[in-house]
C-alpha atoms as a PDB file:
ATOM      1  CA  UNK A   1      84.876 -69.369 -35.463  1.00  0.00           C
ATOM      2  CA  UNK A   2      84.260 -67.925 -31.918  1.00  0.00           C
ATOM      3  CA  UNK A   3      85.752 -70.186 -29.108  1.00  0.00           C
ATOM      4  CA  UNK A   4      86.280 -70.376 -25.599  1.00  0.00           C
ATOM      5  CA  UNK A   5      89.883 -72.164 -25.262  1.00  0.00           C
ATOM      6  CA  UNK A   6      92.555 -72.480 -22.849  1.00  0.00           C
ATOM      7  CA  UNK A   7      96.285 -74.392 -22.088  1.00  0.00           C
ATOM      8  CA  UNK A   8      97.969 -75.783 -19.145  1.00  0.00           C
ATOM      9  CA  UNK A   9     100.887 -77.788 -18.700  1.00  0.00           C
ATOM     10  CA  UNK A  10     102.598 -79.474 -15.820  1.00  0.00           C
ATOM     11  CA  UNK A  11     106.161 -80.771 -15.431  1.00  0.00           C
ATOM     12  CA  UNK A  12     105.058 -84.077 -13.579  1.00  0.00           C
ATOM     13  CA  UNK A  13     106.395 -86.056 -10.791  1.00  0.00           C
ATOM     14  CA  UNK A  14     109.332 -87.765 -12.669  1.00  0.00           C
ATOM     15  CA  UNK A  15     110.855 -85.207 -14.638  1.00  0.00           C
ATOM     16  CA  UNK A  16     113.240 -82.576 -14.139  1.00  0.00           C
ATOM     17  CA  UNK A  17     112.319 -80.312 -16.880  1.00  0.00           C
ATOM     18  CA  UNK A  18     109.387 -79.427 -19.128  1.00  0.00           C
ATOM     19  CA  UNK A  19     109.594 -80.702 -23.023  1.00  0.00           C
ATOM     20  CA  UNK A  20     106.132 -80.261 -23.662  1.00  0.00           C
ATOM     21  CA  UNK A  21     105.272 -76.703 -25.355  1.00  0.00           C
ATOM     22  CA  UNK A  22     101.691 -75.462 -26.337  1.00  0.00           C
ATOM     23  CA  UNK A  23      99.493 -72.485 -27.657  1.00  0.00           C
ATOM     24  CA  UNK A  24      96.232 -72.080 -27.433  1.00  0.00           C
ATOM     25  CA  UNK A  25      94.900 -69.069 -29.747  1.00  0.00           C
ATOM     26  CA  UNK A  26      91.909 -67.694 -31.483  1.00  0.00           C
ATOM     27  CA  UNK A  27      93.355 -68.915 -34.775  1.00  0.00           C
ATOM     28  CA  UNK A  28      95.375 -72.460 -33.529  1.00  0.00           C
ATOM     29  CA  UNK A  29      95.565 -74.909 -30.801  1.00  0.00           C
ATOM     30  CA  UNK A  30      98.363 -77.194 -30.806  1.00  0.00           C
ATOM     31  CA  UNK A  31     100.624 -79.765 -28.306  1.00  0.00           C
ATOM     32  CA  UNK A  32     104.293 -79.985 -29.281  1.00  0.00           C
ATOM     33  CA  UNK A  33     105.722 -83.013 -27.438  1.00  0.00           C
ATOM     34  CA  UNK A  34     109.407 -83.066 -26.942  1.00  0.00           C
ATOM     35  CA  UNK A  35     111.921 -85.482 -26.872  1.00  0.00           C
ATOM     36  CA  UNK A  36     115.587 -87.000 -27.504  1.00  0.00           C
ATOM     37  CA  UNK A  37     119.077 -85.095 -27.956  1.00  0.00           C
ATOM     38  CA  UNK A  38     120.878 -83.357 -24.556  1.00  0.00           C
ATOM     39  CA  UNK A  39     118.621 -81.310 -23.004  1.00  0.00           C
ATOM     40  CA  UNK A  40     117.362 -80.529 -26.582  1.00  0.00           C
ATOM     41  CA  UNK A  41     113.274 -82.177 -26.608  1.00  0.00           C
ATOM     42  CA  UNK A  42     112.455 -78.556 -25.482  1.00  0.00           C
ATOM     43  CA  UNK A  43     114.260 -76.806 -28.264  1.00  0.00           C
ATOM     44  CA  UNK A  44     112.131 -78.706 -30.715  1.00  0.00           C
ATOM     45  CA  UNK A  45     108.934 -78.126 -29.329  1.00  0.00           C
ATOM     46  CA  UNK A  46     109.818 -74.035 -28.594  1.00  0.00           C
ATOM     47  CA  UNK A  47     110.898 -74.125 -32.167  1.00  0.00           C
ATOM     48  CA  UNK A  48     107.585 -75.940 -33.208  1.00  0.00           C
ATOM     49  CA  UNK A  49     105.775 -74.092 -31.124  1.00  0.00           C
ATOM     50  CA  UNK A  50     107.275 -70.798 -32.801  1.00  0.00           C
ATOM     51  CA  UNK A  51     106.828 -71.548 -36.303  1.00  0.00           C
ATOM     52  CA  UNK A  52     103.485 -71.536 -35.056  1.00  0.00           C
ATOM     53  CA  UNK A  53     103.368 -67.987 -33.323  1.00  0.00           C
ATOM     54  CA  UNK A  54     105.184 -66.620 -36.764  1.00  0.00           C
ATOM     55  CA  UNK A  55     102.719 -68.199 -39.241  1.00  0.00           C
ATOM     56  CA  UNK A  56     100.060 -66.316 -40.663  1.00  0.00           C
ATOM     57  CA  UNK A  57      97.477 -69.642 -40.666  1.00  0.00           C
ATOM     58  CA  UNK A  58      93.936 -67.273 -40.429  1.00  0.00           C
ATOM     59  CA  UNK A  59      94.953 -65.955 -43.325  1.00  0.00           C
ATOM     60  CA  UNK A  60      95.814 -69.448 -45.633  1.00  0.00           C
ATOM     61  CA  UNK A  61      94.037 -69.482 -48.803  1.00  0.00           C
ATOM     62  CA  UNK A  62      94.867 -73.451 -48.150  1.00  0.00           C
ATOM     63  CA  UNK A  63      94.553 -74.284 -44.728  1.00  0.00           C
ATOM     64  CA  UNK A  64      95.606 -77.681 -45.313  1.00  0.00           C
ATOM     65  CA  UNK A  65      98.696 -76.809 -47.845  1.00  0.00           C
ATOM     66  CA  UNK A  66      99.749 -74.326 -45.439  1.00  0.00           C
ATOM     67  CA  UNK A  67      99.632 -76.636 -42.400  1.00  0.00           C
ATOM     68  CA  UNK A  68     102.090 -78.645 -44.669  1.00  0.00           C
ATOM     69  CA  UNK A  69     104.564 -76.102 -45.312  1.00  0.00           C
ATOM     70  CA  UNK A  70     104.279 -75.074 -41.350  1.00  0.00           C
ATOM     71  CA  UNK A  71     105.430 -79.071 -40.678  1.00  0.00           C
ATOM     72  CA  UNK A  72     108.140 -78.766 -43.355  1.00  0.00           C
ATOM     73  CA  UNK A  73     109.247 -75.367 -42.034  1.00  0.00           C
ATOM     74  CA  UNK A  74     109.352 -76.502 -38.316  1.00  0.00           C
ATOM     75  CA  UNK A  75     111.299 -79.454 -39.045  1.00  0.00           C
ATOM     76  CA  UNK A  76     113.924 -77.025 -41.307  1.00  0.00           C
ATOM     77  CA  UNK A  77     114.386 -75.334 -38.255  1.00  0.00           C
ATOM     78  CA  UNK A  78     114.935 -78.187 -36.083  1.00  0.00           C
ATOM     79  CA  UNK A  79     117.815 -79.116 -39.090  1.00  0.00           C
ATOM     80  CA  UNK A  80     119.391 -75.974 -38.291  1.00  0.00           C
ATOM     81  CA  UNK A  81     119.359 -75.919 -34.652  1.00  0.00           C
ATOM     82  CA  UNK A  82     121.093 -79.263 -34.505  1.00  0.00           C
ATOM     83  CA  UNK A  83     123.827 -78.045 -37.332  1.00  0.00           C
ATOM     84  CA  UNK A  84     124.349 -75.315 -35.477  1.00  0.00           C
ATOM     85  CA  UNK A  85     124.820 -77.425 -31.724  1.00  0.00           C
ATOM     86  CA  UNK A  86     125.483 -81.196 -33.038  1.00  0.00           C
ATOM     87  CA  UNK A  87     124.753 -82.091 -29.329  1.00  0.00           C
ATOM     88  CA  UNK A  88     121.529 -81.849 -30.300  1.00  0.00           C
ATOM     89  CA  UNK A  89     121.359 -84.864 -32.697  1.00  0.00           C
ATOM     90  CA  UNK A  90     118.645 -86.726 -32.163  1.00  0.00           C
ATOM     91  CA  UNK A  91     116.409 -84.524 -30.746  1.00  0.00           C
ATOM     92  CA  UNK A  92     112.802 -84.212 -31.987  1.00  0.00           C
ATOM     93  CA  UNK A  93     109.259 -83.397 -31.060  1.00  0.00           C
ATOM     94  CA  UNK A  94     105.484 -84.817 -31.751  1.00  0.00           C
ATOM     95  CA  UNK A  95     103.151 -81.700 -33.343  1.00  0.00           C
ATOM     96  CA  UNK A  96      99.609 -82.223 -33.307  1.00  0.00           C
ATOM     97  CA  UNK A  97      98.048 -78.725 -34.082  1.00  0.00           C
ATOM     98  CA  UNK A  98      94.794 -77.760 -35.239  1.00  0.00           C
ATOM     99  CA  UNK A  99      93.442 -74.472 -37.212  1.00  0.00           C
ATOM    100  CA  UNK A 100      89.978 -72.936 -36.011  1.00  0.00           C
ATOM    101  CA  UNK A 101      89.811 -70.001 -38.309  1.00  0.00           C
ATOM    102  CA  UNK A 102      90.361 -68.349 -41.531  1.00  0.00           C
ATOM    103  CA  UNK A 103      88.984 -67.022 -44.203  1.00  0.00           C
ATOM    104  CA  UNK A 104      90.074 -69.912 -46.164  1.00  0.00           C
ATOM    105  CA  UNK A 105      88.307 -73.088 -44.563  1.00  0.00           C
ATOM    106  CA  UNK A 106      84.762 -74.410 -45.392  1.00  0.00           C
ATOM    107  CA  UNK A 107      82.071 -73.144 -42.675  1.00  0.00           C
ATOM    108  CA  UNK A 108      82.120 -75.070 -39.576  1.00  0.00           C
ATOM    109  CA  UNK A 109      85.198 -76.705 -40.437  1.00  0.00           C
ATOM    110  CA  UNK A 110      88.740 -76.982 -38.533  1.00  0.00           C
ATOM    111  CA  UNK A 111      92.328 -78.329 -40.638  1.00  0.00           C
ATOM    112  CA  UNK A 112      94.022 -80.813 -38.528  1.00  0.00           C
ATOM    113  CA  UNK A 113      97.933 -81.486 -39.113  1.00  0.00           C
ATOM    114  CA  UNK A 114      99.797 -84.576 -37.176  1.00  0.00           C
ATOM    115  CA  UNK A 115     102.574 -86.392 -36.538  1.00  0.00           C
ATOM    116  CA  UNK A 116     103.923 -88.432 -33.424  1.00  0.00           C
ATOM    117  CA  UNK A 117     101.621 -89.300 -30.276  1.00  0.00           C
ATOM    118  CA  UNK A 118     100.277 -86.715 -28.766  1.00  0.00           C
ATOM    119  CA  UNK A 119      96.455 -86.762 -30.099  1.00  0.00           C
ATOM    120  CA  UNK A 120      93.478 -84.429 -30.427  1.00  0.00           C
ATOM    121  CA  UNK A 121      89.919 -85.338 -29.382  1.00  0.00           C
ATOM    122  CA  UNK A 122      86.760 -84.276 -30.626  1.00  0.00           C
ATOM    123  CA  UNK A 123      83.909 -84.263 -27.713  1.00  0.00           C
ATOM    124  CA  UNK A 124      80.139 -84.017 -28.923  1.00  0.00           C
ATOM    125  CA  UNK A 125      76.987 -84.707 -26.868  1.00  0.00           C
ATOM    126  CA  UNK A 126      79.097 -86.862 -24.199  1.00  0.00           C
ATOM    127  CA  UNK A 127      80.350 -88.575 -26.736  1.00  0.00           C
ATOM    128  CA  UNK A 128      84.280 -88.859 -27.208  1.00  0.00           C
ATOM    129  CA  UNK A 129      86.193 -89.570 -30.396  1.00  0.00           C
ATOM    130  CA  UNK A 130      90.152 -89.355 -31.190  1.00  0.00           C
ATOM    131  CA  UNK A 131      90.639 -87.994 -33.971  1.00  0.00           C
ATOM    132  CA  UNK A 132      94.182 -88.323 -34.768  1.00  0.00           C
ATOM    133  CA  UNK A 133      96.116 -91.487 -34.839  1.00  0.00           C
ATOM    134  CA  UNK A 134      99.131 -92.184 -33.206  1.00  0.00           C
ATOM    135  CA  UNK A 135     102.345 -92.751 -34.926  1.00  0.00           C
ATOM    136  CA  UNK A 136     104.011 -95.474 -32.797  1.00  0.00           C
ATOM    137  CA  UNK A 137     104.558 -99.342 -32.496  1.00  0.00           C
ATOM    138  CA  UNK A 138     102.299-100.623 -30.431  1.00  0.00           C
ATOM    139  CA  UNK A 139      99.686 -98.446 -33.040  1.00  0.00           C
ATOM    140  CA  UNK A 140     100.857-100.776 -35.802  1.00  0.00           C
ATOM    141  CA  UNK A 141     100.502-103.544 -33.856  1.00  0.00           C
ATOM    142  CA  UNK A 142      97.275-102.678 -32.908  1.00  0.00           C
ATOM    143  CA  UNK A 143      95.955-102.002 -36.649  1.00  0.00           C
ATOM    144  CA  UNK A 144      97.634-105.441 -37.843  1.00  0.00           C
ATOM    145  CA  UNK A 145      95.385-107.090 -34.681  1.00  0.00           C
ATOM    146  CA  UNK A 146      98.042-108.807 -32.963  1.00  0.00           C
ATOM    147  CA  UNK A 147      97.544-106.909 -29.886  1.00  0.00           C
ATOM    148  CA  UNK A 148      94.348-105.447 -28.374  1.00  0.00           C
ATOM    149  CA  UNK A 149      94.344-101.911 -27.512  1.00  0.00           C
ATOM    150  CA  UNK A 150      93.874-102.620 -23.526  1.00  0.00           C
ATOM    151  CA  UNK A 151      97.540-104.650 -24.380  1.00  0.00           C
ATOM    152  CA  UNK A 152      98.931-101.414 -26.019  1.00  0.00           C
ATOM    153  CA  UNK A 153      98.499 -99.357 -22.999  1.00  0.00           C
ATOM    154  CA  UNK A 154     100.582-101.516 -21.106  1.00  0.00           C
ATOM    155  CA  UNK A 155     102.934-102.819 -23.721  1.00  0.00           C
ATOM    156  CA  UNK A 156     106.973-101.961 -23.309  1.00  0.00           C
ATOM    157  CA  UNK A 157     107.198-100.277 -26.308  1.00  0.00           C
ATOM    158  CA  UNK A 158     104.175 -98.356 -26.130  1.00  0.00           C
ATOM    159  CA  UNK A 159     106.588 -94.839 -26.309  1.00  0.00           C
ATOM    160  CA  UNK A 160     108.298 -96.218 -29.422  1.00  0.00           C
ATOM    161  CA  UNK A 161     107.102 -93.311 -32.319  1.00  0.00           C
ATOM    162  CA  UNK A 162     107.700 -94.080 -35.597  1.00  0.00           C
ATOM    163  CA  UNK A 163     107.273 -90.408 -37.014  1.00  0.00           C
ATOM    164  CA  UNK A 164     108.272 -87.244 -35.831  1.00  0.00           C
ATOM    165  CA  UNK A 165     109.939 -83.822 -36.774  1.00  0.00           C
ATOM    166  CA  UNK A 166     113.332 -84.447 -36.420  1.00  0.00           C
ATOM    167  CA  UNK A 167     114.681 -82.008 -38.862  1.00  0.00           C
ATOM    168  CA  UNK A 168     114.764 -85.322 -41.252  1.00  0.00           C
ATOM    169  CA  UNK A 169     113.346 -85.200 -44.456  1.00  0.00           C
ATOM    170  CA  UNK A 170     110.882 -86.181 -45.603  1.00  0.00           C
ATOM    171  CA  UNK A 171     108.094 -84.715 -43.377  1.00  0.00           C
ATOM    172  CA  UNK A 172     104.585 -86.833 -43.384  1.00  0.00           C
ATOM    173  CA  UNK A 173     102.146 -86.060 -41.318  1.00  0.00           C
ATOM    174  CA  UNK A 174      98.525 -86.553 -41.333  1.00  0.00           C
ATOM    175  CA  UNK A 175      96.410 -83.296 -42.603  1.00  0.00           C
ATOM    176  CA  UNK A 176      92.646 -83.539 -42.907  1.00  0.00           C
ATOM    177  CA  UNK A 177      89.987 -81.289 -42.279  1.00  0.00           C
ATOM    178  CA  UNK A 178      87.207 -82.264 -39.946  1.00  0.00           C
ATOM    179  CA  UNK A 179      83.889 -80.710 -39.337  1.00  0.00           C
ATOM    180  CA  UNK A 180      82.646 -79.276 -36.169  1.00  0.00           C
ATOM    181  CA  UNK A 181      79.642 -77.699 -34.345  1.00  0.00           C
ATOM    182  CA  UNK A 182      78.171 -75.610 -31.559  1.00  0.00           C
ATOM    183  CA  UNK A 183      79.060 -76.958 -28.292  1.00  0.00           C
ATOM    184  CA  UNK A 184      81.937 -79.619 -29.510  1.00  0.00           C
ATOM    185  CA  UNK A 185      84.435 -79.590 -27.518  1.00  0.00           C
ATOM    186  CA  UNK A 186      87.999 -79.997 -28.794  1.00  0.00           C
ATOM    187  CA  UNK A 187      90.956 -81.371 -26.616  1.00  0.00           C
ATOM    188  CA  UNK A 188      94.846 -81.796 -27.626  1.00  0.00           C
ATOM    189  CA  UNK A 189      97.329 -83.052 -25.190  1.00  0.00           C
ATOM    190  CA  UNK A 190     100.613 -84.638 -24.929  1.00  0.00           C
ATOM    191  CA  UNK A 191     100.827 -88.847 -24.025  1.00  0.00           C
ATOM    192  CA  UNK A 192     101.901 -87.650 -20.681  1.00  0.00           C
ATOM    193  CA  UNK A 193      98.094 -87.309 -20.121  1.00  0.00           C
ATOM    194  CA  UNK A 194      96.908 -90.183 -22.241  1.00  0.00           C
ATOM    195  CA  UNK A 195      99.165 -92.632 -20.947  1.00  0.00           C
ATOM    196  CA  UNK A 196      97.406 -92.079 -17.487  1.00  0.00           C
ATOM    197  CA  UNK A 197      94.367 -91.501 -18.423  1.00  0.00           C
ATOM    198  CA  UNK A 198      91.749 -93.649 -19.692  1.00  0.00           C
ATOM    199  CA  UNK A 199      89.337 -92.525 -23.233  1.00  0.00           C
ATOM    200  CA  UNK A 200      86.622 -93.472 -20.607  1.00  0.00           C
ATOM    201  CA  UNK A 201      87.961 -91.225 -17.950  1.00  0.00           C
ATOM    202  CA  UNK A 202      88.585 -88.407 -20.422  1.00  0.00           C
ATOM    203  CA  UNK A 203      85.212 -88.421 -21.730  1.00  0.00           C
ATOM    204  CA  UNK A 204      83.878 -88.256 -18.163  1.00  0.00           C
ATOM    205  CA  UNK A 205      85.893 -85.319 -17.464  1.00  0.00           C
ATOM    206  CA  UNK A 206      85.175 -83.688 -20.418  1.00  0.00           C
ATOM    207  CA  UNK A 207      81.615 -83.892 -20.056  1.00  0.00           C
ATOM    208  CA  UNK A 208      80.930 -83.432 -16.405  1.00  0.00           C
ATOM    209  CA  UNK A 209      83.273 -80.203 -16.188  1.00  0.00           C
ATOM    210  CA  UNK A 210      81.460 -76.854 -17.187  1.00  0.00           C
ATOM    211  CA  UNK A 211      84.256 -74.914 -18.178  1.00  0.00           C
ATOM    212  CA  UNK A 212      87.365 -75.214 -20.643  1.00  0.00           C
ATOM    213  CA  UNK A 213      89.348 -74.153 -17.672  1.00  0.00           C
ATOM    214  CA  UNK A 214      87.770 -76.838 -14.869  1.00  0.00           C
ATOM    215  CA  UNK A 215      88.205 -79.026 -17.120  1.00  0.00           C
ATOM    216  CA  UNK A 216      92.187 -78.787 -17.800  1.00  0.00           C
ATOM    217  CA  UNK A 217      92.614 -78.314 -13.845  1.00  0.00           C
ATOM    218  CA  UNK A 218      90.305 -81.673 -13.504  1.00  0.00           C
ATOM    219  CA  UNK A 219      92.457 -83.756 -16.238  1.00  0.00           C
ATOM    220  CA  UNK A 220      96.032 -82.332 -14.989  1.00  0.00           C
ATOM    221  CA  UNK A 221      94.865 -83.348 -11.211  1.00  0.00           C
ATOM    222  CA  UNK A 222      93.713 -87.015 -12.240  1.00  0.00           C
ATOM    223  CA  UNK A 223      97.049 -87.540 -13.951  1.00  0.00           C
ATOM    224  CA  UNK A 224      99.162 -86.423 -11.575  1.00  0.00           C
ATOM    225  CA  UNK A 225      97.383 -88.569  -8.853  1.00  0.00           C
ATOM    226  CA  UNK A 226      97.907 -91.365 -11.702  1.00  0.00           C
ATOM    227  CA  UNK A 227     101.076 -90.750 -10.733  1.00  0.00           C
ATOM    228  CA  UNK A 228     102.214 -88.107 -13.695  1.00  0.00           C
ATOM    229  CA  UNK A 229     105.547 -89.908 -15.054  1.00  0.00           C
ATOM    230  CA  UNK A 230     105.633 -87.915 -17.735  1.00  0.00           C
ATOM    231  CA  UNK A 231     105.134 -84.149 -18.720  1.00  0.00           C
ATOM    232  CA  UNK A 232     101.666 -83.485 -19.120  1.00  0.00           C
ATOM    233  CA  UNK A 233      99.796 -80.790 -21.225  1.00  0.00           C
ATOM    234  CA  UNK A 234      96.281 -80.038 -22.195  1.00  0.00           C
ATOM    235  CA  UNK A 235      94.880 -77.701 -24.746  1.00  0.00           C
ATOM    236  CA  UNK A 236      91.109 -77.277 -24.372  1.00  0.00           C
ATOM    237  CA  UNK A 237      88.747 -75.233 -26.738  1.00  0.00           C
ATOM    238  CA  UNK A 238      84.769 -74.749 -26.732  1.00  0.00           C
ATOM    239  CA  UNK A 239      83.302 -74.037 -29.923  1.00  0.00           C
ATOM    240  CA  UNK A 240      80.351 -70.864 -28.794  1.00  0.00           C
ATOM    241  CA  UNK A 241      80.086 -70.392 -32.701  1.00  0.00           C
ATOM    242  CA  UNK A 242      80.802 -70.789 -36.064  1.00  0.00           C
ATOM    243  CA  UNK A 243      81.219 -67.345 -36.647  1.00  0.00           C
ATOM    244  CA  UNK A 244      83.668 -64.744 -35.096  1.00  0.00           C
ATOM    245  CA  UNK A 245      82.027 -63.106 -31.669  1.00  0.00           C
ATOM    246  CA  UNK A 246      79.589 -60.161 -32.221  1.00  0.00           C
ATOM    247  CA  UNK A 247      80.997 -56.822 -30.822  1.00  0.00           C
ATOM    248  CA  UNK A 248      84.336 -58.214 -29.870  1.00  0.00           C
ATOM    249  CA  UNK A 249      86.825 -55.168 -28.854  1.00  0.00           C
ATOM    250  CA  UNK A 250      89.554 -56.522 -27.148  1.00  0.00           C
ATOM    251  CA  UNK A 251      91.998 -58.409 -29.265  1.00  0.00           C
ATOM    252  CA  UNK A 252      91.368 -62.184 -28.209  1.00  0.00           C
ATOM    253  CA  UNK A 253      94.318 -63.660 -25.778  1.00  0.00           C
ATOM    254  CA  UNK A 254      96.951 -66.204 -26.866  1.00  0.00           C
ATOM    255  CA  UNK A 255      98.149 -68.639 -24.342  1.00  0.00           C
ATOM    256  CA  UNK A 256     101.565 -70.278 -24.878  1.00  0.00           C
ATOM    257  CA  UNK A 257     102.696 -72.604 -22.113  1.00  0.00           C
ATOM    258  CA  UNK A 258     105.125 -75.025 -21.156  1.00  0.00           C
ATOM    259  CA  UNK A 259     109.015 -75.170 -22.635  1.00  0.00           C
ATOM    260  CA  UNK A 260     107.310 -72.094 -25.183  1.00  0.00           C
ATOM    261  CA  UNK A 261     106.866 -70.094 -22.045  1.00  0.00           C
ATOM    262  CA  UNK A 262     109.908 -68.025 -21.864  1.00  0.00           C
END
């Protein structure tokens, strides 16, 4: 799959650090969300972030299968790292990562793996639809109907997760493969975006901006003038085709950003 795809992420106006981690990649995109422990939410998204780097995913004969062993082996890691520093206890991160390529997955096709809050979009002729559902509270409360989704946005508990890799077994997160096309536009990003930012004002965004890049900038700016509480990260991707780019030379760039940085 040829895409055009980019990451950014922002520390906000209320934090002192950066748990957020991303990469965006010819072969994954993926928001790692941070959180918990003593100065310790960044481990678990660097070390989420790094299973990632480490995996072979574009080669997978099961995309999906191997997105589950990537979950399991992220959250082994995140076992170790608090054995080895029990300060650390408690510590966790939200994964939401999606693969784009390999030989492996049904044409026009992405595998999508997920667990915690941070959530991937899919945008297609101006029209905007989440494709991932979040793992919290208010979410249940939400599905059971006692509270209306405006009410979730706004509700106390609306940062309560119930699921995330905590280096706890066992691992469940959602994997499902989801079919795209020319022009779709694919977004993942951390709550400290969606907790700002309307599906409405997304959507707008999304559509009026005419590059992955403009885009990010656009959504970073209106959340921090939302008053960023929170971290906030975006991982944007174009699809230009469902095949790999014609005549292609240069090896296609990875972008890691955030507490993966260093």
């Amino acid at each position: 799959m040829h895409l055009r795809y980019t990451a950014r992420s922002d520390v906000g106006l209320s934090r002192d650090g950066n748990e957020d981690a991303a990469i965006a990649g010819p072969n994954v995109l993926a928001v790692a969300d941070g959180m918990g422990g003593h100065a310790a939410g960044e481990v678990a998204s660097h070390a989420t972030v790094d299973e990632l780097i480490r995996a072979d995913l574009d080669g997978a004969p099961d995309p999906v299968g191997s997105l589950a062993a990537l979950f399991s082996a992220a959250n082994a890691r995140i076992r170790q790292l608090v054995i080895d520093a029990p300060e650390r206890n408690g510590m966790g991160t939200t994964a939401t990562v999606i693969v784009t390529s390999g030989a492996h997955l049904p044409p026009g096709t992405v595998a999508v793996g997920h667990i915690g809050d941070s959530r991937a979009y899919l945008l297609r002729a101006g029209e905007l639809r989440q494709l991932t559902r979040d793992h919290t509270f208010v979410q249940t409360l939400v599905d059971d109907k006692h509270i209306t989704p405006s009410e979730a946005r706004v509700h106390p508990a609306r940062s309560v997760v119930t699921k995330v890799l905590q280096g706890v077994e066992p691992v469940e997160p959602d994997l499902f493969l989801v079919e795209v096309e020319v022009r779709d536009r694919i977004l993942i990003c951390s709550d400290g975006l969606t907790d700002v930012l309307t599906d409405e004002v997304l959507q707008e965004t999304l559509t009026s901006a005419d590059t992955v890049e403009s885009a990010a900038d656009e959504l970073i700016r209106l959340a921090l003038d939302g008053g960023g509480p929170d971290n906030i990260t975006v991982v944007l991707a174009d699809v230009v085709g469902l095949e790999p780019a014609d005549g292609q030379v240069d090896p296609a760039p990875t972008y890691v950003t955030g507490a993966a940085a260093s």
